[in-house]
N, C-alpha and C. Protein backbone atom coordinates (compact mmCIF):
# COMPACT_ATOMS: atom_id res chain seq x y z
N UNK A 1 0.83 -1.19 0.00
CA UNK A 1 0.00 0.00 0.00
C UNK A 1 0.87 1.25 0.00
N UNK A 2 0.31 2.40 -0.98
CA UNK A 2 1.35 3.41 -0.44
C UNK A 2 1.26 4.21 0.17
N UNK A 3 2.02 5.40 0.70
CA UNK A 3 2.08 6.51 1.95
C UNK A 3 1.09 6.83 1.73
N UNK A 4 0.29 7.79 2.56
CA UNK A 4 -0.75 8.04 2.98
C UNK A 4 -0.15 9.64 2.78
N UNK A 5 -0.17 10.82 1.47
CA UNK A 5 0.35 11.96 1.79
C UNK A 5 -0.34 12.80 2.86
N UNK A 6 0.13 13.66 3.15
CA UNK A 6 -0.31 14.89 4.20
C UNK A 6 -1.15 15.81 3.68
N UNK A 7 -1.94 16.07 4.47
CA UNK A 7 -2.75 17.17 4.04
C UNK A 7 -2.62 18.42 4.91
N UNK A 8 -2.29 19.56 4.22
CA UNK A 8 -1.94 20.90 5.57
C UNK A 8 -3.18 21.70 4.84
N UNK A 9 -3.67 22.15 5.66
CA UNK A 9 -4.69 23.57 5.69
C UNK A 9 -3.79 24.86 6.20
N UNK A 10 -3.95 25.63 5.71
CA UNK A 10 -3.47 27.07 5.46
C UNK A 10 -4.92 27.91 5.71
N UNK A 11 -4.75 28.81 6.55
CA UNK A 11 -5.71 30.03 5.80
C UNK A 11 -5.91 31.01 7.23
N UNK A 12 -6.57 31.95 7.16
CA UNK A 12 -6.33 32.87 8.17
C UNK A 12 -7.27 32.42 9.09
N UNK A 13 -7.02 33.43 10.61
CA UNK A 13 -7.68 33.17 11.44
C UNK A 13 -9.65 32.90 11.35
N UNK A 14 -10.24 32.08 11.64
CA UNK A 14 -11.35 32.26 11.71
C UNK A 14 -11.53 30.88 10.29
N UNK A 15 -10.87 30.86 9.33
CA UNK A 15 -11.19 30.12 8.13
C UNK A 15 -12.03 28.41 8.55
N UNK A 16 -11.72 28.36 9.02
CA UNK A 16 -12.22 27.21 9.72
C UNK A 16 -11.15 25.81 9.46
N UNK A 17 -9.87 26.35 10.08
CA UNK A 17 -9.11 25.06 9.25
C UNK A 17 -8.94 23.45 10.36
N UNK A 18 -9.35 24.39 11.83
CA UNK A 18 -9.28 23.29 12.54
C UNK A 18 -10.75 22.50 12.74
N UNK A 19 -11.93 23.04 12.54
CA UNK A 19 -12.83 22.28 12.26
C UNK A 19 -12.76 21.67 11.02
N UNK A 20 -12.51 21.73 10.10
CA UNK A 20 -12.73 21.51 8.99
C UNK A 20 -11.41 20.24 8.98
N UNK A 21 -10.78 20.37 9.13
CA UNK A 21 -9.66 19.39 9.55
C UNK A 21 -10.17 18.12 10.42
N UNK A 22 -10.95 18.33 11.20
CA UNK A 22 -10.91 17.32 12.32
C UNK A 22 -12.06 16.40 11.22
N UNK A 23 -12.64 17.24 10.53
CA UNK A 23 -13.96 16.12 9.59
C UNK A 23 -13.57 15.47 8.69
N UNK A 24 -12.08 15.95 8.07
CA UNK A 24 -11.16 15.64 7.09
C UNK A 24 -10.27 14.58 7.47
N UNK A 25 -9.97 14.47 8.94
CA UNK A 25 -9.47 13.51 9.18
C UNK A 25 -10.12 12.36 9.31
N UNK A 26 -11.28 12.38 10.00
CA UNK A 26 -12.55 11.26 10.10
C UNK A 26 -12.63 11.06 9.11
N UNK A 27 -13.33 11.63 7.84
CA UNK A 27 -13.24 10.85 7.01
C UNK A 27 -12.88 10.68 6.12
N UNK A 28 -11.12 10.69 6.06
CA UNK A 28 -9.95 9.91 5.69
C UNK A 28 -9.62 8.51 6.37
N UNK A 29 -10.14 9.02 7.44
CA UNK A 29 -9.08 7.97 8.59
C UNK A 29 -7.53 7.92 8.74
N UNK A 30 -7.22 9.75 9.09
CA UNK A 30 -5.96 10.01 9.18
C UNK A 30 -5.87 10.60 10.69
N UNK A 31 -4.69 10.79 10.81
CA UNK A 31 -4.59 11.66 12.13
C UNK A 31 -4.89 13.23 11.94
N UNK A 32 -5.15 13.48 13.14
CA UNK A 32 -5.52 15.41 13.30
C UNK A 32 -4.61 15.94 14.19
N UNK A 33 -4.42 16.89 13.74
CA UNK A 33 -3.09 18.23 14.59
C UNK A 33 -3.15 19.09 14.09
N UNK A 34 -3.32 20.16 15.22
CA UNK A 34 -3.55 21.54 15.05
C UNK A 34 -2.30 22.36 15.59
N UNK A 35 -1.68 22.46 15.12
CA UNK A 35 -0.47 23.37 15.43
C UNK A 35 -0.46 23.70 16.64
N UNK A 36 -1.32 24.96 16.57
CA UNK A 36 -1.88 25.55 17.95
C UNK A 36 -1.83 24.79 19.50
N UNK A 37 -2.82 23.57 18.68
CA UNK A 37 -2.98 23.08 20.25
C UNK A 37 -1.72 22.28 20.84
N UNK A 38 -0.72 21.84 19.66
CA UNK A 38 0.13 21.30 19.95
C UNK A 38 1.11 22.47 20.69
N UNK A 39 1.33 23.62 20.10
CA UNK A 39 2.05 24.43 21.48
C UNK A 39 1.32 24.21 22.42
N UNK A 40 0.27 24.56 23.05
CA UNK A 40 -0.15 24.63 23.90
C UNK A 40 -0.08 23.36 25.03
N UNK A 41 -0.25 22.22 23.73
CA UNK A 41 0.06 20.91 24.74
C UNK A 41 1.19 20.87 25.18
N UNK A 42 2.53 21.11 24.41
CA UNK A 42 3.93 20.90 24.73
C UNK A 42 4.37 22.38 25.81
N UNK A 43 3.73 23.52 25.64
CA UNK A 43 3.97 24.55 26.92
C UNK A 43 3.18 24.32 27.74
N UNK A 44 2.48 23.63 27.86
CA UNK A 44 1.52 23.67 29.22
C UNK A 44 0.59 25.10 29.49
N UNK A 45 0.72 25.51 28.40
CA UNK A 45 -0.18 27.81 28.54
C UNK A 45 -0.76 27.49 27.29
N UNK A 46 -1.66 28.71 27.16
CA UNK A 46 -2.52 29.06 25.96
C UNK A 46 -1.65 29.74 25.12
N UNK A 47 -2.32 29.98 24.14
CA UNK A 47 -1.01 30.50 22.97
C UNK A 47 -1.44 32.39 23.35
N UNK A 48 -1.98 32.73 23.93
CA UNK A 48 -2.34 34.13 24.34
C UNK A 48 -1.32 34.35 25.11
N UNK A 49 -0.47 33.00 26.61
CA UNK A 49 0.10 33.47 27.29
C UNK A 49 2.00 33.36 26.74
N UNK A 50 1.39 32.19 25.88
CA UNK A 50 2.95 32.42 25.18
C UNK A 50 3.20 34.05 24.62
N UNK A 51 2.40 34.49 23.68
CA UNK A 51 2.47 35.83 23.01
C UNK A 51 2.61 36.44 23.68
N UNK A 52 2.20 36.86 25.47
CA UNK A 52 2.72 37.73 26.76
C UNK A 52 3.84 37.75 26.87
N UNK A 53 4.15 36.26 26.97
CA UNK A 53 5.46 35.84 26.94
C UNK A 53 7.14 36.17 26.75
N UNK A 54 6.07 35.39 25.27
CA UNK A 54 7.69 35.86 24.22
C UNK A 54 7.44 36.63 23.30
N UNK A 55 6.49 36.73 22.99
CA UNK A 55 6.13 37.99 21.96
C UNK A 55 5.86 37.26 20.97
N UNK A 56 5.54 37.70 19.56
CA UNK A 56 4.77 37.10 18.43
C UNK A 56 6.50 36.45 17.77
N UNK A 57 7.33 37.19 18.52
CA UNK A 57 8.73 36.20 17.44
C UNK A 57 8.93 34.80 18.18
N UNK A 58 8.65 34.80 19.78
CA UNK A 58 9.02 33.76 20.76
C UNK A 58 7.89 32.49 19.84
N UNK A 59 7.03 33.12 19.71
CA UNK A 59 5.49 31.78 19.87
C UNK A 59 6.03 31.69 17.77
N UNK A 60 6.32 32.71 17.03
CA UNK A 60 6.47 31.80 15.80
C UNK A 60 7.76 30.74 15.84
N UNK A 61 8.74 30.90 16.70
CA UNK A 61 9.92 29.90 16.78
C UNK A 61 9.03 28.98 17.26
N UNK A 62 8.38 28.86 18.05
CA UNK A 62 7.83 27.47 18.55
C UNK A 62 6.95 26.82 17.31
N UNK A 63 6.29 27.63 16.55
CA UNK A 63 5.50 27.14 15.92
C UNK A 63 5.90 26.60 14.42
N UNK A 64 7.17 27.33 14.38
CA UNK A 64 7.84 26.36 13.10
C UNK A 64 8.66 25.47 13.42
N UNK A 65 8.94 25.10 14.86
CA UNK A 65 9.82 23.67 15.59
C UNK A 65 8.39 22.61 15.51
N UNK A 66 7.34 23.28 15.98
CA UNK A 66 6.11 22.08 15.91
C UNK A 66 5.94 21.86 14.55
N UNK A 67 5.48 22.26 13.56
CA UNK A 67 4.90 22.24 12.54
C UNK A 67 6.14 21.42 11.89
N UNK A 68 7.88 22.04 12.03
CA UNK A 68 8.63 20.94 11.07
C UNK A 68 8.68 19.12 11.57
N UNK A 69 8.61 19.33 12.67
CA UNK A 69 8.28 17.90 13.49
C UNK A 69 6.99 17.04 13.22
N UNK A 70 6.08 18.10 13.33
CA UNK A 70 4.27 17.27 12.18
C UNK A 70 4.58 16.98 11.20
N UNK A 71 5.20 18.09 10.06
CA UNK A 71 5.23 17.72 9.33
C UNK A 71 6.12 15.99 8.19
N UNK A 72 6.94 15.80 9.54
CA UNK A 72 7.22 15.01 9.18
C UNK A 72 6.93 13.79 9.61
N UNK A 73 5.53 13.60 9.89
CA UNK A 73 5.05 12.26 10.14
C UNK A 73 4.27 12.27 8.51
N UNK A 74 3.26 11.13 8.85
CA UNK A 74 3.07 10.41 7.82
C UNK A 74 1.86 10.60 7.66
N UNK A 75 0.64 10.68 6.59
CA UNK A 75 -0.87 10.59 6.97
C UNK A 75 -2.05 11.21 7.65
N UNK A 76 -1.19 12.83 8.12
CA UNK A 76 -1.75 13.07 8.73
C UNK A 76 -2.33 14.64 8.26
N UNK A 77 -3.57 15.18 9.03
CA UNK A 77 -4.21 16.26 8.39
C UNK A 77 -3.88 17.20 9.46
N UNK A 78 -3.18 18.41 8.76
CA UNK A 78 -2.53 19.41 9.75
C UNK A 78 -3.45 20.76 9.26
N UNK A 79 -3.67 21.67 10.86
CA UNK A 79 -4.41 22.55 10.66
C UNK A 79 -3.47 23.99 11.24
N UNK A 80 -2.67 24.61 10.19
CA UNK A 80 -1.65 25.41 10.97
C UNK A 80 -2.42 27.18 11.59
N UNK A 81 -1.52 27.46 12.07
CA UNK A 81 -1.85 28.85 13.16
C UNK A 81 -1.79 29.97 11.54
N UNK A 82 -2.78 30.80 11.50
CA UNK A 82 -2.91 31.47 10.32
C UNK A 82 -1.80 32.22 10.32
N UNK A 83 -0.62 32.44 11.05
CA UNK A 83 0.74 33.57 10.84
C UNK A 83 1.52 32.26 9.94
N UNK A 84 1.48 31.00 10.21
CA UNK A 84 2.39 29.92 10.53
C UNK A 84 3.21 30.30 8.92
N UNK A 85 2.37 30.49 7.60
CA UNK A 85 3.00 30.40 6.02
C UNK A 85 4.17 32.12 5.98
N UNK A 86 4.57 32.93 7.19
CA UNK A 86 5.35 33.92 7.31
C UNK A 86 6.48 34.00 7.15
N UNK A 87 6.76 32.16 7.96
CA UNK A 87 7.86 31.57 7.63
C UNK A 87 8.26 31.02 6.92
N UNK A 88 9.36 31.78 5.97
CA UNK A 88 9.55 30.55 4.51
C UNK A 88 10.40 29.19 4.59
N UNK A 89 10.73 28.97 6.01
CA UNK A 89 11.15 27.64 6.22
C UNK A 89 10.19 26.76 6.37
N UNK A 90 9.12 27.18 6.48
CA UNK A 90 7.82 26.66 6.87
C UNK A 90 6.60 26.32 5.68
N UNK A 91 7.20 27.11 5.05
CA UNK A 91 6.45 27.34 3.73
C UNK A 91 6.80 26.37 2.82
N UNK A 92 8.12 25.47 2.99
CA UNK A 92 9.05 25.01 2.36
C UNK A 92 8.61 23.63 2.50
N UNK A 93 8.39 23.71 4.42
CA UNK A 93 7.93 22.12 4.79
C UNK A 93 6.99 21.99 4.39
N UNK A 94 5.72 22.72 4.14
CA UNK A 94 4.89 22.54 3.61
C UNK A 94 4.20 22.15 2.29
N UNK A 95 5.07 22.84 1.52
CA UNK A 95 4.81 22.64 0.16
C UNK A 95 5.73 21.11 -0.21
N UNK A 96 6.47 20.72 0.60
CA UNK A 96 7.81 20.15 0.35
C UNK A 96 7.17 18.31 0.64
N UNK A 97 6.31 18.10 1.81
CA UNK A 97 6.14 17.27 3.09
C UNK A 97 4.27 17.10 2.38
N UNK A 98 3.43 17.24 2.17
CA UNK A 98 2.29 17.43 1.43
C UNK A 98 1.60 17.71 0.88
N UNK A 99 -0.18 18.03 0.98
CA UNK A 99 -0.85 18.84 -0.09
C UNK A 99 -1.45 19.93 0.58
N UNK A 100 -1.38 21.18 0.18
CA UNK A 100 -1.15 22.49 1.06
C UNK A 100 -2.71 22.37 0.33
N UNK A 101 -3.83 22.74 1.49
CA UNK A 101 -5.20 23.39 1.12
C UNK A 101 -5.11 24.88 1.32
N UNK A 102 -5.55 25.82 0.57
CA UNK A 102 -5.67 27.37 1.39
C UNK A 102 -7.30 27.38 1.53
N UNK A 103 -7.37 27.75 2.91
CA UNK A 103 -8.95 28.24 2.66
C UNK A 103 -9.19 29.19 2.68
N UNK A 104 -9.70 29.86 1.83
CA UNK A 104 -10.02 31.00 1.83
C UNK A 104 -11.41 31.79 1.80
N UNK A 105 -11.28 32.81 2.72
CA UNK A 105 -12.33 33.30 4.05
C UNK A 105 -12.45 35.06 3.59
N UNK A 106 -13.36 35.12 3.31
CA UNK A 106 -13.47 36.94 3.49
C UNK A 106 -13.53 38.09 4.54
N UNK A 107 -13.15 38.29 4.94
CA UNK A 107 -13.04 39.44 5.73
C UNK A 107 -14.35 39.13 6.83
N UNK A 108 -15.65 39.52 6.25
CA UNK A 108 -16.61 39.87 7.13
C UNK A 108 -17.01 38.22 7.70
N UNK A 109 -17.01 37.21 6.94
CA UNK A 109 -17.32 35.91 7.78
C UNK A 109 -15.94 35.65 9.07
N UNK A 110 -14.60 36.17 8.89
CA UNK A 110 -13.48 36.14 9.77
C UNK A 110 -13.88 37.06 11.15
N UNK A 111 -14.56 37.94 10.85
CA UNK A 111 -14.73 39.01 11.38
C UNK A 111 -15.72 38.47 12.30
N UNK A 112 -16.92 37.57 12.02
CA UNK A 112 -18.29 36.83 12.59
C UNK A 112 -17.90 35.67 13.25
N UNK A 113 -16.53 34.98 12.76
CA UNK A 113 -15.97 33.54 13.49
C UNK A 113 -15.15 33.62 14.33
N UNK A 114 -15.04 35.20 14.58
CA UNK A 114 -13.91 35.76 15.96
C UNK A 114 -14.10 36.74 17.01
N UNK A 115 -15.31 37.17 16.96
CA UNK A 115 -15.47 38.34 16.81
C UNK A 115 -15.67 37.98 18.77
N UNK A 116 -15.85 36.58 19.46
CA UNK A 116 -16.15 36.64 20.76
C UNK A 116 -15.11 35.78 20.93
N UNK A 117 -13.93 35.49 19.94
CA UNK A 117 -13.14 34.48 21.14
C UNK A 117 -12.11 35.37 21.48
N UNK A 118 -11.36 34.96 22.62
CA UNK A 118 -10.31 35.61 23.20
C UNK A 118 -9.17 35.38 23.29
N UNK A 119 -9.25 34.37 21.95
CA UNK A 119 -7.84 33.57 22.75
C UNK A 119 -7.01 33.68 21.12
N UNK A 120 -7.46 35.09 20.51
CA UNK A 120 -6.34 35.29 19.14
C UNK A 120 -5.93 36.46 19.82
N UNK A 121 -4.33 36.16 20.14
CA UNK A 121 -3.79 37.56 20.38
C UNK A 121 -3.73 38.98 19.62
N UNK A 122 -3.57 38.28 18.44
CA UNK A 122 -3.55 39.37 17.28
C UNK A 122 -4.85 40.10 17.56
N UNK A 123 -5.79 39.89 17.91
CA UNK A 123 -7.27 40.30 18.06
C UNK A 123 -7.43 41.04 18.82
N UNK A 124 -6.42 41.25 20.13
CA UNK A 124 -6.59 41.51 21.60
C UNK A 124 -5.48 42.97 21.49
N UNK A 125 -6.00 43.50 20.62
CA UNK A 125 -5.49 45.30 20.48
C UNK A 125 -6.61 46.47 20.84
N UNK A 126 -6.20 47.49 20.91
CA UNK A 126 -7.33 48.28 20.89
C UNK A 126 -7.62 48.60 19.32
N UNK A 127 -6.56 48.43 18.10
CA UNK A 127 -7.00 48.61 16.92
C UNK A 127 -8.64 47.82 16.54
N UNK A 128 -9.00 48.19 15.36
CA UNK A 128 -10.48 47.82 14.87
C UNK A 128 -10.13 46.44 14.74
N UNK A 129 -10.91 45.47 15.01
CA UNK A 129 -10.55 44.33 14.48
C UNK A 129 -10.62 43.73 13.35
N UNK A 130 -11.34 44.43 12.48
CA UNK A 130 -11.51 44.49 11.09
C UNK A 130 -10.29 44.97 10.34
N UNK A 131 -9.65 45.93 10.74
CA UNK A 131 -8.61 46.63 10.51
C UNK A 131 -7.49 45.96 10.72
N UNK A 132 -7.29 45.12 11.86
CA UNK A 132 -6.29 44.15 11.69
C UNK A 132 -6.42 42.86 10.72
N UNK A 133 -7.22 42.24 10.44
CA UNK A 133 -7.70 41.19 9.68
C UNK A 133 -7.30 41.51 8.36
N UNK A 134 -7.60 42.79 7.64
CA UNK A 134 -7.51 43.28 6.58
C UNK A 134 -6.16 43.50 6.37
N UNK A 135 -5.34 43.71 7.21
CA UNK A 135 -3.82 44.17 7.24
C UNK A 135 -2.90 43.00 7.36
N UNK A 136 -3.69 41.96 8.10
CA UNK A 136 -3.02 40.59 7.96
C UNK A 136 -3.21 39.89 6.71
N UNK A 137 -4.33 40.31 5.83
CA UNK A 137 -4.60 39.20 4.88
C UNK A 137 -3.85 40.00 3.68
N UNK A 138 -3.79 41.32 3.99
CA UNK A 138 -3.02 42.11 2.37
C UNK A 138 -1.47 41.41 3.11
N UNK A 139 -1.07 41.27 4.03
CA UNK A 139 0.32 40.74 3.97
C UNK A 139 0.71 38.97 3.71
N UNK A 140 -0.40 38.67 3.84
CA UNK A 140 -0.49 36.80 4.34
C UNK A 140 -0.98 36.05 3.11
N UNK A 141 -2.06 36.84 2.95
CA UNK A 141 -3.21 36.18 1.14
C UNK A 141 -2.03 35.75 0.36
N UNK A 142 -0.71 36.39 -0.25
CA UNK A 142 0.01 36.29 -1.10
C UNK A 142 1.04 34.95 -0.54
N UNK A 143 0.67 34.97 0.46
CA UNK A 143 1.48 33.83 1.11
C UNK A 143 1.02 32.36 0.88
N UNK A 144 -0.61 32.47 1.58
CA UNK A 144 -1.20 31.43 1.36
C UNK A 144 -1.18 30.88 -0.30
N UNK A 145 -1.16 31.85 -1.24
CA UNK A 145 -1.57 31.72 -2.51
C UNK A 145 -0.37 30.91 -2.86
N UNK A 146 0.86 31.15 -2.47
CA UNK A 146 2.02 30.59 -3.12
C UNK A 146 2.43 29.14 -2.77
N UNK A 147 2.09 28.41 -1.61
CA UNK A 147 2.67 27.63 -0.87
C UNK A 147 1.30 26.53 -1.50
N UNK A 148 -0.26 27.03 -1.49
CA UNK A 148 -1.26 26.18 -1.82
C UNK A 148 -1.28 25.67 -3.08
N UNK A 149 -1.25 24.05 -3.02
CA UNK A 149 -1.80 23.66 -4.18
C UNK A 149 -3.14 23.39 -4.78
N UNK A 150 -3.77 23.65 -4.12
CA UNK A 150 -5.54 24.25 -3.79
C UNK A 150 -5.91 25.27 -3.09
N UNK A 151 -7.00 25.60 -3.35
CA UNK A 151 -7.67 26.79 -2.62
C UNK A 151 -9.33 26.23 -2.58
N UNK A 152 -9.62 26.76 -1.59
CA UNK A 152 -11.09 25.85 -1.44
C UNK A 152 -11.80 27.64 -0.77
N UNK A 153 -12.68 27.61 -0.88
CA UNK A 153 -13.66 28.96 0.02
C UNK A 153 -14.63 28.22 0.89
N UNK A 154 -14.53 29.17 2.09
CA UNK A 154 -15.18 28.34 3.11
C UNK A 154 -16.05 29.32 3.86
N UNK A 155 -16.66 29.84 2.80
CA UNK A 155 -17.49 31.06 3.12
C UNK A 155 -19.04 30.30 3.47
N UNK A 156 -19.68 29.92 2.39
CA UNK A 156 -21.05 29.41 1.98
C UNK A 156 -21.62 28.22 2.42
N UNK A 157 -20.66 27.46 3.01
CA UNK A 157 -20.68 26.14 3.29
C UNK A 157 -20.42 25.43 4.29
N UNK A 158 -21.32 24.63 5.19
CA UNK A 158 -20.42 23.57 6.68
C UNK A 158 -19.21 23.66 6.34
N UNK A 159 -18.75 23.14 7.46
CA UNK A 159 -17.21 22.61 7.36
C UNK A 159 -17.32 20.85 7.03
N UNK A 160 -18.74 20.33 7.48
CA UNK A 160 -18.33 19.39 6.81
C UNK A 160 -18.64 19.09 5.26
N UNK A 161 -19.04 19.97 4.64
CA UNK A 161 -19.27 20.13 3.08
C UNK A 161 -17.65 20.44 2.72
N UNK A 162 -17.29 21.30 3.30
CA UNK A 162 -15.90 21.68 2.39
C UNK A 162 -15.07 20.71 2.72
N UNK A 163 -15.12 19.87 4.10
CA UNK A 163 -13.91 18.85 4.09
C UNK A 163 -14.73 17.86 2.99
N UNK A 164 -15.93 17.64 2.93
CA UNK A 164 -15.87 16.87 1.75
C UNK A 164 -15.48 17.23 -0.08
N UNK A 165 -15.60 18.08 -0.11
CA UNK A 165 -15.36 18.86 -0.74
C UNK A 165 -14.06 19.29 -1.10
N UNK A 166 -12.78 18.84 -0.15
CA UNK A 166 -11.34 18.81 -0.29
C UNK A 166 -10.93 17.98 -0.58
N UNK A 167 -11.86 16.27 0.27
CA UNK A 167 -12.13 15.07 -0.39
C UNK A 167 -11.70 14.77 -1.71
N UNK A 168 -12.86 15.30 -2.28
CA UNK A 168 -13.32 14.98 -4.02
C UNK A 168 -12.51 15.59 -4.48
N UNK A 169 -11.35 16.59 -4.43
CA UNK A 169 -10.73 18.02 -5.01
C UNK A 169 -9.39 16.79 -4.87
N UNK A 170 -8.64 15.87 -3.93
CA UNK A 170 -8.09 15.31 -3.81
C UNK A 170 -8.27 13.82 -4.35
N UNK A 171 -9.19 13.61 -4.99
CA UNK A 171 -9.12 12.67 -5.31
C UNK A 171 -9.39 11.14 -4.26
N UNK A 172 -9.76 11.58 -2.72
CA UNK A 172 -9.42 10.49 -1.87
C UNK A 172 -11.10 9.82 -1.49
């Protein structure tokens, strides 16, 4: 039988890559990892208190030591931290190690899938939060675009429509 490639989701905060992931893994019958929670499991803190921490450079070193370490398992469906494609070492494992999904999310549904959690630092400014979103995606969009060998929109649809829907786009 052969390898089982990787599947990474890309896309900004709110896109839905870790729900959409966890339905993608079910029904693949692969493993699930979320970047995120994996700092969080290996620091024992939320990724809010890492960013207190160490600042947004401390928590991306951690997050491209996790992500090159996922990435090199086997079969499995990875859901990365929407800064994570900043890093072009990361960008590298990615494109390099599996099949990069971007999902891509508009502004005002990002804006509706965040708008009460507390636990995106980037979020936790006094700037507009719209205003940051917009400033992350004119710097990040070009990112996601380069590293993805798909792009899926995950505007209109469950998450479990689009993981099926990444399904069929994959062939699996």
């Amino acid at each position: 039988m052969a390898e089982k490639r990787n599947i990474f989701l890309v896309g900004p905060m709110g896109a839905g890559k870790s729900t959409i992931g966890k339905y993608l893994s079910e029904q693949l019958h692969m493993e699930f990892y979320d970047s995120d929670t994996e700092i969080e499991r290996r620091t024992g803190a939320d990724i809010a208190w890492v960013f207190d921490v160490e600042g947004e450079e401390g928590f991306r070193r951690r997050e491209e030591q996790v992500i090159s370490e996922l990435t090199e398992m086997q079969g499995i469906v990875l859901a990365t931290g929407g800064g994570a494609i900043k890093s072009a070492q990361t960008r590298n494992r990615l494109s390099a190690r599996g099949i990069v999904v971007y999902l891509e999310t508009p502004i005002e549904k990002q804006l509706a899938r965040t708008q009460r959690d507390k636990r995106r630092p980037l979020l936790q400014t006094p700037e507009d939060p719209k205003d940051v979103l917009v400033r992350l995606s004119e710097e990040r969009e070009p990112l996601y675009r380069e590293v993805a060998d798909y792009v899926v929109r995950t505007d209109e649809q469950s998450a479990k429509l689009v993981a099926n829907q990444i399904a069929q786009l994959l062939g699996l």
